[in-house]
N, C-alpha and C. Protein backbone atom coordinates (compact mmCIF):
# COMPACT_ATOMS: atom_id res chain seq x y z
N UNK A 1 3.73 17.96 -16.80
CA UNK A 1 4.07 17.18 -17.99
C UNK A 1 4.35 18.15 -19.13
N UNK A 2 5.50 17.73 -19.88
CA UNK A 2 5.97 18.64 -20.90
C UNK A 2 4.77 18.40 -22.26
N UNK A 3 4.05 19.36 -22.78
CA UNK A 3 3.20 18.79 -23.75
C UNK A 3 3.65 18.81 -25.08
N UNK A 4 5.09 19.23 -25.68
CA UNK A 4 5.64 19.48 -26.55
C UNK A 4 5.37 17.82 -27.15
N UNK A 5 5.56 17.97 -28.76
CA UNK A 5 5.48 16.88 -29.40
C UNK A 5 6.63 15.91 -29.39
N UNK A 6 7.61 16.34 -29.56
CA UNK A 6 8.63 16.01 -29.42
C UNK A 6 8.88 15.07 -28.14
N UNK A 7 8.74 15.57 -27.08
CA UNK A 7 8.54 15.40 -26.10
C UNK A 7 7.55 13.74 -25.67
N UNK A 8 6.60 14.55 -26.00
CA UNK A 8 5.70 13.13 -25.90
C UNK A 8 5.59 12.13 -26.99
N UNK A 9 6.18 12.30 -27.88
CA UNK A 9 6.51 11.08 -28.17
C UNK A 9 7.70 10.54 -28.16
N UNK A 10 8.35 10.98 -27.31
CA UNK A 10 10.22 10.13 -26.60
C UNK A 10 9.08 9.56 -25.06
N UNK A 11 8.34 9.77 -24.61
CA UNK A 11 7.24 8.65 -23.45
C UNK A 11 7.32 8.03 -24.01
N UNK A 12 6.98 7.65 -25.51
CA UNK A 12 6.57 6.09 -25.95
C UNK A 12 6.97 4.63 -25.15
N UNK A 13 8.53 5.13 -24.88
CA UNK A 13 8.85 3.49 -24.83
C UNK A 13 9.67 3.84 -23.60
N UNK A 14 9.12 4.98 -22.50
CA UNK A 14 9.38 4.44 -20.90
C UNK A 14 8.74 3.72 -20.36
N UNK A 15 9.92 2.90 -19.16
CA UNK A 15 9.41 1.93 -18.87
C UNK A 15 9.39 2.33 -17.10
N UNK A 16 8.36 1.18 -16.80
CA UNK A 16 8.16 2.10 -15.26
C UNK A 16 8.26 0.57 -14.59
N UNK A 17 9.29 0.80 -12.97
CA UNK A 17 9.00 -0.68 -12.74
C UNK A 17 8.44 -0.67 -10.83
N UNK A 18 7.32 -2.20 -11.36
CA UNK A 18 6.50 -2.94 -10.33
C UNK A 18 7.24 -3.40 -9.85
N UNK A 19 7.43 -3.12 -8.06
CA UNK A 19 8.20 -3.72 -7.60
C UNK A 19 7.39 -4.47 -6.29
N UNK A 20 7.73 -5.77 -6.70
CA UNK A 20 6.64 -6.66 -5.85
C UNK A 20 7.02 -7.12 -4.40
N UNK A 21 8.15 -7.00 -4.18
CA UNK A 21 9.17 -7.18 -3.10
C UNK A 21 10.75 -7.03 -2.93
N UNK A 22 11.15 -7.62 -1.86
CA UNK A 22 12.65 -7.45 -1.60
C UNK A 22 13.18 -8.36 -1.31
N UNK A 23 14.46 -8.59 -2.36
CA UNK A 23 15.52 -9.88 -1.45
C UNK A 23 15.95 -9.48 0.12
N UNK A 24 16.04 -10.99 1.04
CA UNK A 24 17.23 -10.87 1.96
C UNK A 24 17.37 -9.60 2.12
N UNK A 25 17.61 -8.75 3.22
CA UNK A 25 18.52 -8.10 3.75
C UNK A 25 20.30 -8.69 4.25
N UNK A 26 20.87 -8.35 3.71
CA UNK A 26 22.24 -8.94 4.12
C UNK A 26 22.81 -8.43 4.89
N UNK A 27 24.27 -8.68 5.31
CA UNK A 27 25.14 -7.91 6.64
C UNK A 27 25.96 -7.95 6.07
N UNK A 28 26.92 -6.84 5.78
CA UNK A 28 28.33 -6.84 5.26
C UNK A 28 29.32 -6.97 6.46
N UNK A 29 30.56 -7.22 6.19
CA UNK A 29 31.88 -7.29 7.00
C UNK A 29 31.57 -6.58 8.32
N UNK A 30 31.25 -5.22 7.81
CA UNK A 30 31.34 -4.32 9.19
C UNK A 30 30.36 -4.69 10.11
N UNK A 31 28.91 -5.71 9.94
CA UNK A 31 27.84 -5.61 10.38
C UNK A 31 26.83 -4.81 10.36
N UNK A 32 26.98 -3.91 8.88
CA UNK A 32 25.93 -2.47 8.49
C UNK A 32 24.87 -3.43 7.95
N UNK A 33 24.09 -3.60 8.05
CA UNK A 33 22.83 -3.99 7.19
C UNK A 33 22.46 -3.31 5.96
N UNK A 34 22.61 -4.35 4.95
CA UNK A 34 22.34 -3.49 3.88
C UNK A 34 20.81 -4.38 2.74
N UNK A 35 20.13 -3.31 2.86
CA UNK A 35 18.83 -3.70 2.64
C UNK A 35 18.74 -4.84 1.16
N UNK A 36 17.73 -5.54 0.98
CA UNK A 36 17.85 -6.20 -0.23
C UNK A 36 17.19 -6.18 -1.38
N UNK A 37 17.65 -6.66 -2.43
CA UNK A 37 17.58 -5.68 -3.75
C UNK A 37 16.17 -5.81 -3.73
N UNK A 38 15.37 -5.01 -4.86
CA UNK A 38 14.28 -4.85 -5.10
C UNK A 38 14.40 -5.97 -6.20
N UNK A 39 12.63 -6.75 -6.01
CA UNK A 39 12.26 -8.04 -7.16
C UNK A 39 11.32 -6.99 -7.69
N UNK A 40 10.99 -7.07 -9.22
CA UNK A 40 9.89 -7.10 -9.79
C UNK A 40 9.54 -6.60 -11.05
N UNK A 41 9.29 -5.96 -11.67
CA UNK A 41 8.43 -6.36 -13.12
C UNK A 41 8.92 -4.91 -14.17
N UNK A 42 9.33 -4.97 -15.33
CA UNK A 42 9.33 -3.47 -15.84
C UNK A 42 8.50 -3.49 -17.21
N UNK A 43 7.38 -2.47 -16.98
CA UNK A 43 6.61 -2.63 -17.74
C UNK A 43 6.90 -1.22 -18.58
N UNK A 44 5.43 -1.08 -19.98
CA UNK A 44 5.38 -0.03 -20.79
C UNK A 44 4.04 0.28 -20.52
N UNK A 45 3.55 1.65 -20.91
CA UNK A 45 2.42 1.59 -20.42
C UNK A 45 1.67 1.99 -21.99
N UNK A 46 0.10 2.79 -21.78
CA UNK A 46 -0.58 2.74 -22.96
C UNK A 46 0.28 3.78 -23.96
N UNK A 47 0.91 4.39 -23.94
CA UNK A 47 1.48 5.19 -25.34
C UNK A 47 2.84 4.33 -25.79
N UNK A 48 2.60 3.09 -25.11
CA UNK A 48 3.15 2.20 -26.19
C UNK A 48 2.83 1.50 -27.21
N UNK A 49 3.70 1.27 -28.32
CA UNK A 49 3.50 0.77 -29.60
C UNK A 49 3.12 -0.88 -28.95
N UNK A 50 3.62 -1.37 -27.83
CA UNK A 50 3.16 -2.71 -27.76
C UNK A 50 1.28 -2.87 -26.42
N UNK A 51 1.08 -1.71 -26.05
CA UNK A 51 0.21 -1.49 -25.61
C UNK A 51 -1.14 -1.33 -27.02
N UNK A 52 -0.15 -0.87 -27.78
CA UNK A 52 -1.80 -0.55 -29.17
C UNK A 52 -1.67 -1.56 -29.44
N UNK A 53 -0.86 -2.07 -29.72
CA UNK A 53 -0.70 -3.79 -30.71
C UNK A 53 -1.62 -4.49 -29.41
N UNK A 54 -1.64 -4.57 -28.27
CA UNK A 54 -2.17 -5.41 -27.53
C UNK A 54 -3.95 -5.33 -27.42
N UNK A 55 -3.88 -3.88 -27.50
CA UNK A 55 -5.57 -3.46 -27.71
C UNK A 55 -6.41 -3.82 -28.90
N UNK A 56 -5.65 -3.98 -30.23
CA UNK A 56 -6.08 -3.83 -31.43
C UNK A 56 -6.54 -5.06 -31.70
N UNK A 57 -5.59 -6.05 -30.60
CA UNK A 57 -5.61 -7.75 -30.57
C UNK A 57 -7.05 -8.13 -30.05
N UNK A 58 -7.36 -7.41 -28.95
CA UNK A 58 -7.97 -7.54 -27.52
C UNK A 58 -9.75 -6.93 -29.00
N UNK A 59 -9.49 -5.45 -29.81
CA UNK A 59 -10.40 -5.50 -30.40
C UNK A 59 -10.99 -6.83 -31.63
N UNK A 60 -10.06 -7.19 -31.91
CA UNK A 60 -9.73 -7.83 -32.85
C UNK A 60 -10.81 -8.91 -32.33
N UNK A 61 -10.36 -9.74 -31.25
CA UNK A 61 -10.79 -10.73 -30.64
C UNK A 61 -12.05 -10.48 -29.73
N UNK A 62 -12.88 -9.33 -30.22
CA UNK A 62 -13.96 -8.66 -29.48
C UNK A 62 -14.75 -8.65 -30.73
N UNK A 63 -14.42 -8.50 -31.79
CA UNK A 63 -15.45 -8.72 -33.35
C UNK A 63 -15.82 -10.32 -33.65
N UNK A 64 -14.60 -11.04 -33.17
CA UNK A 64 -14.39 -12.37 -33.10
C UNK A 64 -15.40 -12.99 -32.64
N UNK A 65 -15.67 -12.95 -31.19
CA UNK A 65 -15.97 -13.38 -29.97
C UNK A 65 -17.46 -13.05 -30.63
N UNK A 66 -17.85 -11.66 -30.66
CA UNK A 66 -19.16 -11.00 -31.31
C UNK A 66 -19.85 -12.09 -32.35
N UNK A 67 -19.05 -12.08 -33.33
CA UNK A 67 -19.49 -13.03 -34.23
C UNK A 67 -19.40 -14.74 -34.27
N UNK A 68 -19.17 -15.02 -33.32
CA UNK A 68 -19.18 -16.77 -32.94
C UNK A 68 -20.68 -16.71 -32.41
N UNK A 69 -20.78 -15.52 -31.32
CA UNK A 69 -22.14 -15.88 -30.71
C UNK A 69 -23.48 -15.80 -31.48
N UNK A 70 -24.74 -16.70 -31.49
CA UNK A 70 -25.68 -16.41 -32.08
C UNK A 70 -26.93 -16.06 -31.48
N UNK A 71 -26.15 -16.07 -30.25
CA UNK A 71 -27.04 -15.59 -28.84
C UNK A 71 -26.81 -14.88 -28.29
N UNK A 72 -27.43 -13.94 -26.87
CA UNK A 72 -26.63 -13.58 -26.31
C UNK A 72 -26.17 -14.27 -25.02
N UNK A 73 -25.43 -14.15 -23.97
CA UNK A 73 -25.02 -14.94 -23.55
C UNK A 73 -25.68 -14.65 -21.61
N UNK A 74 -26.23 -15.97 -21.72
CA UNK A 74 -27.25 -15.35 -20.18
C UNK A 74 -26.39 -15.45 -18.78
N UNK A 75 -26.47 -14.19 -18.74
CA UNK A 75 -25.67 -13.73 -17.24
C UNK A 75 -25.77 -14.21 -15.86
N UNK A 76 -27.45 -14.95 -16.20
CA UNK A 76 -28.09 -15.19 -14.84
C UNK A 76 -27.52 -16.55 -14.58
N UNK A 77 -26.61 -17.09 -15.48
CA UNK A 77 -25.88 -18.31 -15.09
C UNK A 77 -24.51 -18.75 -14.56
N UNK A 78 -24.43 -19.63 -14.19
CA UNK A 78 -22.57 -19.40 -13.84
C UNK A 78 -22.08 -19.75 -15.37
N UNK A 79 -22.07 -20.83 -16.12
CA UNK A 79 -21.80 -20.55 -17.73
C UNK A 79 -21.86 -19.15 -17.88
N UNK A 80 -22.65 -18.53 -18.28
CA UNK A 80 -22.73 -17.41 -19.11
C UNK A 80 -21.95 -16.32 -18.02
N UNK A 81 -22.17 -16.07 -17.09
CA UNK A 81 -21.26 -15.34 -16.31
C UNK A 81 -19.50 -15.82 -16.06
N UNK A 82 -19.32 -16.83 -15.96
CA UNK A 82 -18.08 -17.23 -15.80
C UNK A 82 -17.18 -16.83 -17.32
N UNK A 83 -18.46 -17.24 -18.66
CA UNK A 83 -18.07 -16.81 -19.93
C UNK A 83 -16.73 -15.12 -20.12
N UNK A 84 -17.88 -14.53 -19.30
CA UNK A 84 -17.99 -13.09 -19.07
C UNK A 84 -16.71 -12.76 -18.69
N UNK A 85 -16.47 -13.53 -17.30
CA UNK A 85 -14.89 -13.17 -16.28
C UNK A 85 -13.96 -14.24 -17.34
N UNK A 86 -14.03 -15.10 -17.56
CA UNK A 86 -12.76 -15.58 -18.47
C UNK A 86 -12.55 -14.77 -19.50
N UNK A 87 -13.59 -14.30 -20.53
CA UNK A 87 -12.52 -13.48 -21.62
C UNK A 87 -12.21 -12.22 -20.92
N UNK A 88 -12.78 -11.75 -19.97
CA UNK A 88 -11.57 -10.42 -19.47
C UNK A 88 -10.49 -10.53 -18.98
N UNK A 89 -10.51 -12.12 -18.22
CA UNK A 89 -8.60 -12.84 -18.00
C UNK A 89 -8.04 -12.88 -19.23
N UNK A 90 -8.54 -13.18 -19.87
CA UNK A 90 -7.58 -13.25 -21.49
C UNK A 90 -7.10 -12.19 -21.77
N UNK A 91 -8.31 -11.05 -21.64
CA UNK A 91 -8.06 -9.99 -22.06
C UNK A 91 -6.77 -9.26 -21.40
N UNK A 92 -7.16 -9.29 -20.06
CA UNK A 92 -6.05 -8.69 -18.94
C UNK A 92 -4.81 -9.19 -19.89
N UNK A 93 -4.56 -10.81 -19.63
CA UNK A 93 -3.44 -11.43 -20.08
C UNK A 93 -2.87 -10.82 -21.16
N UNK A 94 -3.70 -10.31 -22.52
CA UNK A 94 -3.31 -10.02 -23.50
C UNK A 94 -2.19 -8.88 -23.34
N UNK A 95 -2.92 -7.94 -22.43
CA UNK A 95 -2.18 -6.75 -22.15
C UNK A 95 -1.07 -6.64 -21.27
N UNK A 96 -0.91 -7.61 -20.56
CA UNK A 96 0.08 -7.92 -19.37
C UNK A 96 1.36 -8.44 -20.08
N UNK A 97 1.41 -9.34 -21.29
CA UNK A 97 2.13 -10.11 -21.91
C UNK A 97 2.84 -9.59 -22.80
N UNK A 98 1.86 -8.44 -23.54
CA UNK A 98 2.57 -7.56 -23.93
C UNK A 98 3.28 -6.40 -23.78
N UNK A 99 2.91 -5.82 -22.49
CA UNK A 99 3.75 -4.26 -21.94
C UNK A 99 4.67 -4.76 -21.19
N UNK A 100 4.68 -6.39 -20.28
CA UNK A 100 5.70 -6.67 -19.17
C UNK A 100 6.99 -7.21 -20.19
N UNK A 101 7.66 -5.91 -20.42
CA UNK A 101 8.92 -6.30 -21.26
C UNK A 101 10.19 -6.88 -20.41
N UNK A 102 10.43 -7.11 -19.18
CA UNK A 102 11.38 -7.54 -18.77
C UNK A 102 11.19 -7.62 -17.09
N UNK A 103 11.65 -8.43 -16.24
CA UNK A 103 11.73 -8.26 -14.75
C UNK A 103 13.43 -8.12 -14.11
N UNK A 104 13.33 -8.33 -12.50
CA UNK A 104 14.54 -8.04 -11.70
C UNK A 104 14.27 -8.89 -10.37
N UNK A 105 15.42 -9.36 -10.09
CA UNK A 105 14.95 -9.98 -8.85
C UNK A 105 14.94 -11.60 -8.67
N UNK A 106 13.88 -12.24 -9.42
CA UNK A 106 13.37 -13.57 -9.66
C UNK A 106 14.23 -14.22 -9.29
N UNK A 107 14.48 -15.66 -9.33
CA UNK A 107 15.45 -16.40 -9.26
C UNK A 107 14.57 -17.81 -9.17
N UNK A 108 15.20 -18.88 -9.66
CA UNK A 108 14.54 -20.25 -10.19
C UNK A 108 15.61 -21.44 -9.37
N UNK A 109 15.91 -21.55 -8.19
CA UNK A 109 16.53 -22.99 -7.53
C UNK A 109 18.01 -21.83 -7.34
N UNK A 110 17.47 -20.76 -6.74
CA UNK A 110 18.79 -19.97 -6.49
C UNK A 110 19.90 -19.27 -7.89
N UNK A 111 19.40 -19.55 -8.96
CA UNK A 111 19.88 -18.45 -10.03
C UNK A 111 19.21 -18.16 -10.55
N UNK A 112 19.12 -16.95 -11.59
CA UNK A 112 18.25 -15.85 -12.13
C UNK A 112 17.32 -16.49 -12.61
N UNK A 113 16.32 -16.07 -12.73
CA UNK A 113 14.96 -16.45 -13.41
C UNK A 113 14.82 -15.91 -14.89
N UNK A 114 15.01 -16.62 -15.86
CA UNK A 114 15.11 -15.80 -17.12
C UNK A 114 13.77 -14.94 -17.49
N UNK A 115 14.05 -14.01 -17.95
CA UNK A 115 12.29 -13.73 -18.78
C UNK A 115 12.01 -13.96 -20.02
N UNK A 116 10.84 -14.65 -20.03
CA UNK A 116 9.97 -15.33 -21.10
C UNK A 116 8.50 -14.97 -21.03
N UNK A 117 7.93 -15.10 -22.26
CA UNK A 117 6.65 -14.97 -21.76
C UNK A 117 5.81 -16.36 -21.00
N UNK A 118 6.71 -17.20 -21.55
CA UNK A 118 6.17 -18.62 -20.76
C UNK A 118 6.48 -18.23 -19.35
N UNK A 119 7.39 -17.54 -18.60
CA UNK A 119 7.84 -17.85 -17.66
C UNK A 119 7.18 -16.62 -17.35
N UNK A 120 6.76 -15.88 -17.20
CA UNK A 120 5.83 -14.52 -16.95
C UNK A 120 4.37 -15.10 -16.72
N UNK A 121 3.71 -16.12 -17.86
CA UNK A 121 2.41 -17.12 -16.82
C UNK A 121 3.36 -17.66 -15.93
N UNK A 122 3.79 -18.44 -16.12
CA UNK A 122 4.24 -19.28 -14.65
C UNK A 122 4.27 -18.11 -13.50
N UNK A 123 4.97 -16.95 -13.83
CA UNK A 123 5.13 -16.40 -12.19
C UNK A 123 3.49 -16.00 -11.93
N UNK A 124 2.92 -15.24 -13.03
CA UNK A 124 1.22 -14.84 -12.92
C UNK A 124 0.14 -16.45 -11.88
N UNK A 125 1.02 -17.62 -12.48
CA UNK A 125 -0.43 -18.22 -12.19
C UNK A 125 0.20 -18.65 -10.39
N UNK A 126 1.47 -18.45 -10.49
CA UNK A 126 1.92 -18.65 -8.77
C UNK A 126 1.17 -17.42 -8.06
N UNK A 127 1.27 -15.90 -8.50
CA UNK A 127 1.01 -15.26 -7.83
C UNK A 127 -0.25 -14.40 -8.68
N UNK A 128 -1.67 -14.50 -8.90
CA UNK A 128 -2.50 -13.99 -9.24
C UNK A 128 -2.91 -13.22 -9.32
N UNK A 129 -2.35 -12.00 -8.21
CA UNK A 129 -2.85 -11.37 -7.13
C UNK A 129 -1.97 -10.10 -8.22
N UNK A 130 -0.89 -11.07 -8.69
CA UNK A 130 0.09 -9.59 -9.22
C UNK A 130 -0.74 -9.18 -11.00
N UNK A 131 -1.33 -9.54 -11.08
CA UNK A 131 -2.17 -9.50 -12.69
C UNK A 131 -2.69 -7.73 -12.21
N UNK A 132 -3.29 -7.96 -11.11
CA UNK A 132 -4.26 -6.31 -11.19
C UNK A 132 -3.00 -5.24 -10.52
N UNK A 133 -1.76 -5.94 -9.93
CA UNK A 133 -0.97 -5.03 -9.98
C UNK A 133 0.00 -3.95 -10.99
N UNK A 134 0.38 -5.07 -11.94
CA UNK A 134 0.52 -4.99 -13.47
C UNK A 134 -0.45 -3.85 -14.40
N UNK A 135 -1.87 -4.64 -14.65
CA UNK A 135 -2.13 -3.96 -15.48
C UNK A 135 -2.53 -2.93 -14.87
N UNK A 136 -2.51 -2.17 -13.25
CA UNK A 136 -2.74 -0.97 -13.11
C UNK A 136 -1.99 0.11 -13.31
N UNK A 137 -0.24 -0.61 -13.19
CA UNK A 137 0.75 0.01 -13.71
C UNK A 137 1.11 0.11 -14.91
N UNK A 138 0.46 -0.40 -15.45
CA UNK A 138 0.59 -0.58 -17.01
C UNK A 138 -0.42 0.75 -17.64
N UNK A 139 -1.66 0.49 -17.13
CA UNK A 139 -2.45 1.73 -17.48
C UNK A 139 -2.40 3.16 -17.09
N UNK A 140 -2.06 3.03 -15.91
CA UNK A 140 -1.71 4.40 -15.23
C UNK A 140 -0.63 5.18 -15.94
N UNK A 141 -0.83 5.68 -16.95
CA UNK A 141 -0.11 7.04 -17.69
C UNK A 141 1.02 8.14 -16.88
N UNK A 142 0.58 8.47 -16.08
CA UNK A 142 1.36 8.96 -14.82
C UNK A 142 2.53 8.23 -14.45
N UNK A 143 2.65 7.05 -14.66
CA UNK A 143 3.65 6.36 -14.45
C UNK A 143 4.90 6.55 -16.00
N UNK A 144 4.45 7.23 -16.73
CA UNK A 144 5.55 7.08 -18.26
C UNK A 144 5.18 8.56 -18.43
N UNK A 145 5.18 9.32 -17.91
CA UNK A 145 5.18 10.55 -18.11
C UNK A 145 6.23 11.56 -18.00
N UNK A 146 7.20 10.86 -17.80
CA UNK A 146 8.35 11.47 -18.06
C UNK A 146 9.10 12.20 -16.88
N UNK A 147 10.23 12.61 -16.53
CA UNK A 147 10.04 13.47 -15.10
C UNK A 147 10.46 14.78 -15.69
């Protein structure tokens, strides 16, 4: 990695992309098989300006959260534990919503799938599984490091 200043801060706003699968393989004229496109996600990672905005939110809503409670919140329960795993979905969400700047691939009744953030939950709550794929690519630094 180049450590020049200059340098690292033109990383800011690479984008690295999750690729969750593949269209179709097709057959052209000749009968060559030609493989099918890559679907999936292009994100920013933490030395982005929308990665701090997302953290600052995530703190923001951690002073919040702090100060609603007048208790603490008992773990040994499914309430108080479930408490626990829902605001870190939020949290995840917070960060997912904001670095997943655009996708490839998608498609909605056979034409493109626009991107939205509405339409970014919709694909999250079809496929769940892709949330810890995301924000690992999202965090992983190595991935916007420039070549």
């Amino acid at each position: 990695m180049n450590f020049d200043i200059q340098a690292l801060e033109s990383t800011t706003q690479l984008t690295h992309d999750v690729i969750v699968g593949h269209l179709a393989d097709t057959t052209d004229a000749d009968g060559k098989v030609e493989p099918g496109a890559k679907v999936g996600f292009v994100v920013v990672g933490p030395a982005s300006p929308e990665y701090s905005a997302a953290d600052r939110r995530i703190q923001m809503l951690n002073i919040q959260d702090a100060n609603k409670r007048k208790t603490s919140a008992d773990l040994t329960t499914e309430a108080g534990a479930g408490a626990v795993v829902d605001g870190g979905s939020v949290r995840q969400m917070i960060i997912i919503q904001a670095c997943t700047v655009g996708w490839f691939g998608f498609t909605d009744g056979g034409k493109p799938f626009e991107f939205s953030a509405e339409n970014l939950a919709r694909m999250l709550k079809a496929r769940p599984n892709w949330v810890g794929r995301l924000l690992g690519a999202i965090e992983n630094e190595a991935n916007f490091a420039g070549a």
